[in-house]
PDB file of N, CA and C in Angstrom:
ATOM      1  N   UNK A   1     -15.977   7.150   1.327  1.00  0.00           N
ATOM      2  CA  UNK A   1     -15.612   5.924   0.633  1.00  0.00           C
ATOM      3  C   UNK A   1     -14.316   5.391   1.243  1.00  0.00           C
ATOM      4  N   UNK A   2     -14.314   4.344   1.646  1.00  0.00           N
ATOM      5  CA  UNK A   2     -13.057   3.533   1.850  1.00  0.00           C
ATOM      6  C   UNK A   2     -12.062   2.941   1.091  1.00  0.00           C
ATOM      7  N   UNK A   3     -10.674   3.345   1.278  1.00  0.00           N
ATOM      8  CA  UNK A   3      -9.640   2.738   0.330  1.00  0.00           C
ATOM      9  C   UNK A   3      -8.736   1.942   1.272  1.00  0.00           C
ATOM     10  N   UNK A   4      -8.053   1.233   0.315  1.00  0.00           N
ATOM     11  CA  UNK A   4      -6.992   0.112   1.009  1.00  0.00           C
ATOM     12  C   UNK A   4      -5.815   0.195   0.121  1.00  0.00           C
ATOM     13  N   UNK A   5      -4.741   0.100   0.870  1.00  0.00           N
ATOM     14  CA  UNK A   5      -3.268   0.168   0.275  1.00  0.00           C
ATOM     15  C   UNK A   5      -3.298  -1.499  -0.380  1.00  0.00           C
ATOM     16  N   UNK A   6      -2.917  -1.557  -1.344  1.00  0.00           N
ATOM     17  CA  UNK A   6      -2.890  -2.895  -2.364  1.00  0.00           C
ATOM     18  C   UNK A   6      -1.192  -2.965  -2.819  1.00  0.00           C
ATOM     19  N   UNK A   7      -0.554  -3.998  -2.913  1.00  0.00           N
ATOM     20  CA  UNK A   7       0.477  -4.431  -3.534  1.00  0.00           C
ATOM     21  C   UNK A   7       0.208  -5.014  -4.486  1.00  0.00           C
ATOM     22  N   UNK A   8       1.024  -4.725  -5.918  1.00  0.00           N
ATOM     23  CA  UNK A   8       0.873  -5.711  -7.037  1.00  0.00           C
ATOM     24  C   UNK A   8       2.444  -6.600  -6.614  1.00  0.00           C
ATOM     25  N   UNK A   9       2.169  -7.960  -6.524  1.00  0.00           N
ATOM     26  CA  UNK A   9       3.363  -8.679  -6.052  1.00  0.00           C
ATOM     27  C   UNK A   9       4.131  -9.083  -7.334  1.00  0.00           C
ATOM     28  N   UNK A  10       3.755  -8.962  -8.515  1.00  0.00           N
ATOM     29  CA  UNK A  10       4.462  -8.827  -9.463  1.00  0.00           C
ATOM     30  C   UNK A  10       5.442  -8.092  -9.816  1.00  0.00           C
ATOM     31  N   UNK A  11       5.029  -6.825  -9.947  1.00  0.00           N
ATOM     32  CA  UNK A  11       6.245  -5.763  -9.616  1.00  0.00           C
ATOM     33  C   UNK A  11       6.761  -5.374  -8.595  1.00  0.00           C
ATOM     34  N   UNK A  12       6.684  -5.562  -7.400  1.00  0.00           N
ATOM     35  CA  UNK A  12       7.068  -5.400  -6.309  1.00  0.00           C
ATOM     36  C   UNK A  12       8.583  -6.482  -6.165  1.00  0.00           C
ATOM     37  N   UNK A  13       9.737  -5.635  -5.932  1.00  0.00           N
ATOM     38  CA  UNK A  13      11.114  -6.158  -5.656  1.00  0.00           C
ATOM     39  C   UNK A  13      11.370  -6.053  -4.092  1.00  0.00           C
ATOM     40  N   UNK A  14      10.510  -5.676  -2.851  1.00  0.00           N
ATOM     41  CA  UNK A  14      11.035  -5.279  -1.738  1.00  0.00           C
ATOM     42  C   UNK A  14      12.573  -4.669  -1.470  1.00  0.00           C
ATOM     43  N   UNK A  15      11.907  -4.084  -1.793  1.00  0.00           N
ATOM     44  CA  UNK A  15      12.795  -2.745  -1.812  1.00  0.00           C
ATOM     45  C   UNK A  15      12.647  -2.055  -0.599  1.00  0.00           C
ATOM     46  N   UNK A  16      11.423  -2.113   0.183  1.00  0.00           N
ATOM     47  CA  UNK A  16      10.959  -1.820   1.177  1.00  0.00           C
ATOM     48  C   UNK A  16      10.730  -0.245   2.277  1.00  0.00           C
ATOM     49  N   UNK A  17      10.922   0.678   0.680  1.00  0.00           N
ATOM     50  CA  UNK A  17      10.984   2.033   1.277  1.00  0.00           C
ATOM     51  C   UNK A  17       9.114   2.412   1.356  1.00  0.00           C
ATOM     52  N   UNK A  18       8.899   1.477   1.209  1.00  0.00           N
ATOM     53  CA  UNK A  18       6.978   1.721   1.434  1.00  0.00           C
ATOM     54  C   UNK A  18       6.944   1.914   3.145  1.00  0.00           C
ATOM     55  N   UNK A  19       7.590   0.928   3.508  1.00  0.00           N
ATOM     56  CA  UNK A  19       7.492   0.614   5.305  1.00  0.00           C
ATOM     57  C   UNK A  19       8.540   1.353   5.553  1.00  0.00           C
ATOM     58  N   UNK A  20       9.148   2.168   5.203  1.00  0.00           N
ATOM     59  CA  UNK A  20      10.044   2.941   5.842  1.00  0.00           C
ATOM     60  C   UNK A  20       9.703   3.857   5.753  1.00  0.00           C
ATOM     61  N   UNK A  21       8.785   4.976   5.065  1.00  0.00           N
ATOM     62  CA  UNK A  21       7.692   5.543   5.163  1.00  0.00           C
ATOM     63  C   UNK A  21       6.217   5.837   5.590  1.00  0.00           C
ATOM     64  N   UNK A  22       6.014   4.556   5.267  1.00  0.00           N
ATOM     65  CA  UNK A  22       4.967   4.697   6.280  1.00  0.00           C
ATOM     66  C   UNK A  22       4.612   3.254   7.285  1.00  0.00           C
ATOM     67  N   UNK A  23       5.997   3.400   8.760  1.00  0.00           N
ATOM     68  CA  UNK A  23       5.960   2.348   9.339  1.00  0.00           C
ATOM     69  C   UNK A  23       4.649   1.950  10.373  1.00  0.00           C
ATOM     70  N   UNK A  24       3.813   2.926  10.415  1.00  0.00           N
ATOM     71  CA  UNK A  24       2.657   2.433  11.101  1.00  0.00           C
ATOM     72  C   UNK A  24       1.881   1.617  10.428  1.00  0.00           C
ATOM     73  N   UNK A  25       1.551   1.891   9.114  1.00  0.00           N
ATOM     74  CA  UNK A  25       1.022   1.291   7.843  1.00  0.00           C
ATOM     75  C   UNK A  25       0.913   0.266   7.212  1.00  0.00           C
ATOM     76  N   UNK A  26       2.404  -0.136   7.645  1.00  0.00           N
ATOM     77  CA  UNK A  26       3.239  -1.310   6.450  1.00  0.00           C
ATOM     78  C   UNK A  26       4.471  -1.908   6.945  1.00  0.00           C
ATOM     79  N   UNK A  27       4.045  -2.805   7.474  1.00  0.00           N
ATOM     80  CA  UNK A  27       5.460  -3.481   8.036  1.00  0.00           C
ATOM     81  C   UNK A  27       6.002  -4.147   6.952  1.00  0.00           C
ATOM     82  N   UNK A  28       7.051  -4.723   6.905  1.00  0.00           N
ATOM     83  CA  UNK A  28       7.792  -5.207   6.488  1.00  0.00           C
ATOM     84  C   UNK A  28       8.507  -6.932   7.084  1.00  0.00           C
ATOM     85  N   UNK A  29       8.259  -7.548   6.448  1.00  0.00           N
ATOM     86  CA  UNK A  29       8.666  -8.563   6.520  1.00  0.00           C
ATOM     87  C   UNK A  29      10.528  -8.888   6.383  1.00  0.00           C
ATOM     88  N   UNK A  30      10.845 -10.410   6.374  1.00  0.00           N
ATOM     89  CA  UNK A  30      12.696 -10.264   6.948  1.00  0.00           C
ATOM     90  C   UNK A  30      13.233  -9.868   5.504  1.00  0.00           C
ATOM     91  N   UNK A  31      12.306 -10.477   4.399  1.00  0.00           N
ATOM     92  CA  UNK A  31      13.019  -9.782   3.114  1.00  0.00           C
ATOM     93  C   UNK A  31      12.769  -8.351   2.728  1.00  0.00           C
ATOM     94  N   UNK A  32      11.768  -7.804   3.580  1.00  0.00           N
ATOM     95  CA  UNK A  32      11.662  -6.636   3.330  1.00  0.00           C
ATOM     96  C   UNK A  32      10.363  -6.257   2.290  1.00  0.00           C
ATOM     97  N   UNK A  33       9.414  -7.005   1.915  1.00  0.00           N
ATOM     98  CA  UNK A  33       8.264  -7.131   1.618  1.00  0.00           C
ATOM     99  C   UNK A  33       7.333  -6.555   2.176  1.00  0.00           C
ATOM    100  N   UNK A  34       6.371  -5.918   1.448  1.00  0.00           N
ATOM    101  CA  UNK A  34       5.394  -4.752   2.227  1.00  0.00           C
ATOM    102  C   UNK A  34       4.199  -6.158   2.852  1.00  0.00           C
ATOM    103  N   UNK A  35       3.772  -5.913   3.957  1.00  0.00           N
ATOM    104  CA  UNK A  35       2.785  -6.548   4.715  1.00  0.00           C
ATOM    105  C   UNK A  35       1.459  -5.572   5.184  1.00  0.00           C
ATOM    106  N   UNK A  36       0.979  -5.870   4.248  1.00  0.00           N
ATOM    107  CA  UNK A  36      -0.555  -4.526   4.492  1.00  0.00           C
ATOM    108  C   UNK A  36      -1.965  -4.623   5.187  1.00  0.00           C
ATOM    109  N   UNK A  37      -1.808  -4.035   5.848  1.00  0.00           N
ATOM    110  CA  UNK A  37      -3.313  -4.010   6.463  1.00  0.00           C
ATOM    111  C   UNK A  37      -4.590  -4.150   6.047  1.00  0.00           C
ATOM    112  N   UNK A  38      -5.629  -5.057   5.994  1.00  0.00           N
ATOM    113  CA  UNK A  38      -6.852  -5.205   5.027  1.00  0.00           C
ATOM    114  C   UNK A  38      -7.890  -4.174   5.564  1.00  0.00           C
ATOM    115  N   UNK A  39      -7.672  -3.306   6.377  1.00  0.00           N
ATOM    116  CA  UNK A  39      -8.044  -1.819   7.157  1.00  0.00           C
ATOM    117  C   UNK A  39      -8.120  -1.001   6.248  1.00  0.00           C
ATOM    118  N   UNK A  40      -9.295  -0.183   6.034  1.00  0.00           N
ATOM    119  CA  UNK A  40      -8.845   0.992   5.022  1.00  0.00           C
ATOM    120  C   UNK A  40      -8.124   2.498   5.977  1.00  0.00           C
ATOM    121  N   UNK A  41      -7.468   2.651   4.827  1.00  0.00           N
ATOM    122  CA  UNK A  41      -6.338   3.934   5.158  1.00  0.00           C
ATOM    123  C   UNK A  41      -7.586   4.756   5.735  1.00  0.00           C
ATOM    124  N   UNK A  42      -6.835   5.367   6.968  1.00  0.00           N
ATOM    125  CA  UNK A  42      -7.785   6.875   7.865  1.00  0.00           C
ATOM    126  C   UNK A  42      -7.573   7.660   6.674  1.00  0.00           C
ATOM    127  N   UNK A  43      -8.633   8.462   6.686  1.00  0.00           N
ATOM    128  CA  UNK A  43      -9.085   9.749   5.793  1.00  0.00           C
ATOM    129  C   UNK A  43      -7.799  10.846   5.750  1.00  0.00           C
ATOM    130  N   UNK A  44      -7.189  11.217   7.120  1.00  0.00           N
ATOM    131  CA  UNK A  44      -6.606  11.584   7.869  1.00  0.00           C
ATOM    132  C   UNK A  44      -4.846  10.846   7.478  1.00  0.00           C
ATOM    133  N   UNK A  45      -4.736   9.630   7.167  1.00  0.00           N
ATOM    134  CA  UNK A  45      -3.484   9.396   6.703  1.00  0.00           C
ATOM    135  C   UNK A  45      -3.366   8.977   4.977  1.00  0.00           C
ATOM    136  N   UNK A  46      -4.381   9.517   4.378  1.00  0.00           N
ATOM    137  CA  UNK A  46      -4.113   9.443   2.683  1.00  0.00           C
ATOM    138  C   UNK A  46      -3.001   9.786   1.885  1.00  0.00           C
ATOM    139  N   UNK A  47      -2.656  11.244   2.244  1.00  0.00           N
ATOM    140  CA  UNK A  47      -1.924  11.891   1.724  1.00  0.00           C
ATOM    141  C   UNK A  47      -0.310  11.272   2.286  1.00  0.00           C
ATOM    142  N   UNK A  48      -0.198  10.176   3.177  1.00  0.00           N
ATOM    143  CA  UNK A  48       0.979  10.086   3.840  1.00  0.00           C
ATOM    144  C   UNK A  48       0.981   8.709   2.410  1.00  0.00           C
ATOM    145  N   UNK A  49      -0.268   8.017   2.690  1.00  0.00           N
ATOM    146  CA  UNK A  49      -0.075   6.654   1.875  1.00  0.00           C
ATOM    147  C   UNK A  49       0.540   6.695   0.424  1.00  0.00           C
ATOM    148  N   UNK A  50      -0.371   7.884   0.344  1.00  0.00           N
ATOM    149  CA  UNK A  50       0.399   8.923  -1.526  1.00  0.00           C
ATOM    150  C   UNK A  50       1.377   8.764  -1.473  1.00  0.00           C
ATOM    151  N   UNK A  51       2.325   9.243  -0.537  1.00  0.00           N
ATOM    152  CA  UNK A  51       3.372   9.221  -0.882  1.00  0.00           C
ATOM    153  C   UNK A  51       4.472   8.091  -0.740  1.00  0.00           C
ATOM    154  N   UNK A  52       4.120   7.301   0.008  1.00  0.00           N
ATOM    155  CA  UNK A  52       4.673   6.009   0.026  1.00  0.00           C
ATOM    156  C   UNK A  52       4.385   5.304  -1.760  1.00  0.00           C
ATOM    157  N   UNK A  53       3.462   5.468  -2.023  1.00  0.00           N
ATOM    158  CA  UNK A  53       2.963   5.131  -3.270  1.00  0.00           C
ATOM    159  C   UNK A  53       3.696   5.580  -4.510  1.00  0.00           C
ATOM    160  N   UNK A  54       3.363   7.096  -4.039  1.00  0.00           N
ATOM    161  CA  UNK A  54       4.859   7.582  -5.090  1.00  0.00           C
ATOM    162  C   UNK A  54       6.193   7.396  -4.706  1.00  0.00           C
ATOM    163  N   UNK A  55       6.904   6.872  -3.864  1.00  0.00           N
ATOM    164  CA  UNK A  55       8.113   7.032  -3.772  1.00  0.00           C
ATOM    165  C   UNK A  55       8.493   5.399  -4.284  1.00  0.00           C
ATOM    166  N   UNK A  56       7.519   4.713  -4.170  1.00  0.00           N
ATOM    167  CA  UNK A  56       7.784   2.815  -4.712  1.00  0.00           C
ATOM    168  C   UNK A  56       8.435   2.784  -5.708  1.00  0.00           C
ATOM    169  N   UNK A  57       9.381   2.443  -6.331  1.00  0.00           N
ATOM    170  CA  UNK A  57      10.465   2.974  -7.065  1.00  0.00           C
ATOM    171  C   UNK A  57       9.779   1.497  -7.850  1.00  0.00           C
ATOM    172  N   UNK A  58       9.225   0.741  -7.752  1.00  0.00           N
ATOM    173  CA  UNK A  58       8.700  -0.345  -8.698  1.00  0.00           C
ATOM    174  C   UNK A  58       7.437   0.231  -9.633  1.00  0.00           C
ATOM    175  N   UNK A  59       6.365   1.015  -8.261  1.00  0.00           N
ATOM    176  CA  UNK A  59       5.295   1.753  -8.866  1.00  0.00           C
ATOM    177  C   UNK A  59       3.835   0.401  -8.423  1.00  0.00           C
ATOM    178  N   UNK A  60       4.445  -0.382  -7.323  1.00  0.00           N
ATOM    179  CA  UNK A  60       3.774  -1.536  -6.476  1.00  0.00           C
ATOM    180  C   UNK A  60       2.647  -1.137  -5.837  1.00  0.00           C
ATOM    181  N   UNK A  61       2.639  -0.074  -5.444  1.00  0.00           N
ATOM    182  CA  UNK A  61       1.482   0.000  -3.964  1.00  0.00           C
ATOM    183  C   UNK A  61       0.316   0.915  -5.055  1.00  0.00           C
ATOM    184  N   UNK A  62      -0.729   0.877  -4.500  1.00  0.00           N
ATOM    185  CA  UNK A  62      -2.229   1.865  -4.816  1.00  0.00           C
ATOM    186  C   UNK A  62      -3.049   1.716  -4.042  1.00  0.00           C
ATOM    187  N   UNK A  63      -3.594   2.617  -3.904  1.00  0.00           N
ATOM    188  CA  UNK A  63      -5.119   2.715  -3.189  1.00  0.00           C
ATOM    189  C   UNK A  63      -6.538   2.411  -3.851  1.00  0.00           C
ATOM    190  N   UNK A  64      -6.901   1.305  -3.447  1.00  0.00           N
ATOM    191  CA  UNK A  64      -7.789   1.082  -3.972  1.00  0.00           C
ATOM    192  C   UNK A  64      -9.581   0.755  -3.562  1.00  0.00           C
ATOM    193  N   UNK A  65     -10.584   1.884  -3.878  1.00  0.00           N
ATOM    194  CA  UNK A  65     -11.419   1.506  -3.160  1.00  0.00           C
ATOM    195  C   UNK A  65     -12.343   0.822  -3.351  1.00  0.00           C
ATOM    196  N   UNK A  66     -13.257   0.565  -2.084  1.00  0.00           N
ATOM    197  CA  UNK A  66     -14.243  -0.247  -2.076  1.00  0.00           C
ATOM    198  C   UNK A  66     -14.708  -0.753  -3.443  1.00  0.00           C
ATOM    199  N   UNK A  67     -15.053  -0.087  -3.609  1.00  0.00           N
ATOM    200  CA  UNK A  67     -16.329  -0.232  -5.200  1.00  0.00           C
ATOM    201  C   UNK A  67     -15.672  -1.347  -6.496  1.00  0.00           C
ATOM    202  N   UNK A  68     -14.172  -0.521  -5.903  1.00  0.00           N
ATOM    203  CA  UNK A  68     -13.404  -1.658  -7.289  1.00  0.00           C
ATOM    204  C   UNK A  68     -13.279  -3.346  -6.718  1.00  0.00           C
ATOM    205  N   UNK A  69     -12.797  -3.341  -5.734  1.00  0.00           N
ATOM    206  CA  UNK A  69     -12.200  -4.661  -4.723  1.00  0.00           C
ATOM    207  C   UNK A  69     -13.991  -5.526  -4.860  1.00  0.00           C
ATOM    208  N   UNK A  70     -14.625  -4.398  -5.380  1.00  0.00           N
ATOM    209  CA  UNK A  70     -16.149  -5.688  -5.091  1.00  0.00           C
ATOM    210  C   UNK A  70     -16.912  -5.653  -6.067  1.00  0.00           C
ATOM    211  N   UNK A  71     -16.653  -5.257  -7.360  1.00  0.00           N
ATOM    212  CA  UNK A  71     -17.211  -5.341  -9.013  1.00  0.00           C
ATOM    213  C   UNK A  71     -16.957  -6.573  -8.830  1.00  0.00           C
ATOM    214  N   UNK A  72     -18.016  -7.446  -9.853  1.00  0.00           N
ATOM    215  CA  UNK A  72     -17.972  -8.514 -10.361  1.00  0.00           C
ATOM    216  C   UNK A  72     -17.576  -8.819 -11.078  1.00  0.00           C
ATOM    217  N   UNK A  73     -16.632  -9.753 -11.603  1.00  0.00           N
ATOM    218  CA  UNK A  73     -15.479 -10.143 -13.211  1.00  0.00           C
ATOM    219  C   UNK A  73     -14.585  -9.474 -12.759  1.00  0.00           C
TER     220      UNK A  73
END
């Protein structure tokens, strides 16, 4: 199953320790705003995305897969 790193831009303050964690992942823009890839996360880099996820001191980023991003309503 495929997942994708998601920002809620609501809570998100760019704070920008998402891309400083995981800078292959998540660049960062000049304010420092996460810029995410519409790529799903390698199988192989999950556990890195976790933790970018947990360290979001807003609680902004998740993984979210396929199945949800394409329910209807």
């Amino acid at each position: 199953m495929d997942v994708t790193l998601r920002v809620d831009w609501i809570l998100c303050d760019g704070y920008g320790l998402c891309g400083d964690l995981l800078p292959d992942l998540i660049d960062l823009d000049e304010w420092r705003y996460p810029i995410l890839s519409p790529e799903p996360v390698e199988r192989g880099r999950l556990s890195d995305a976790q933790r970018a996820i947990d360290c979001c001191p807003m609680k902004a980023l998740k993984l979210e897969s396929e199945t949800v991003r394409r329910r209807p309503g």
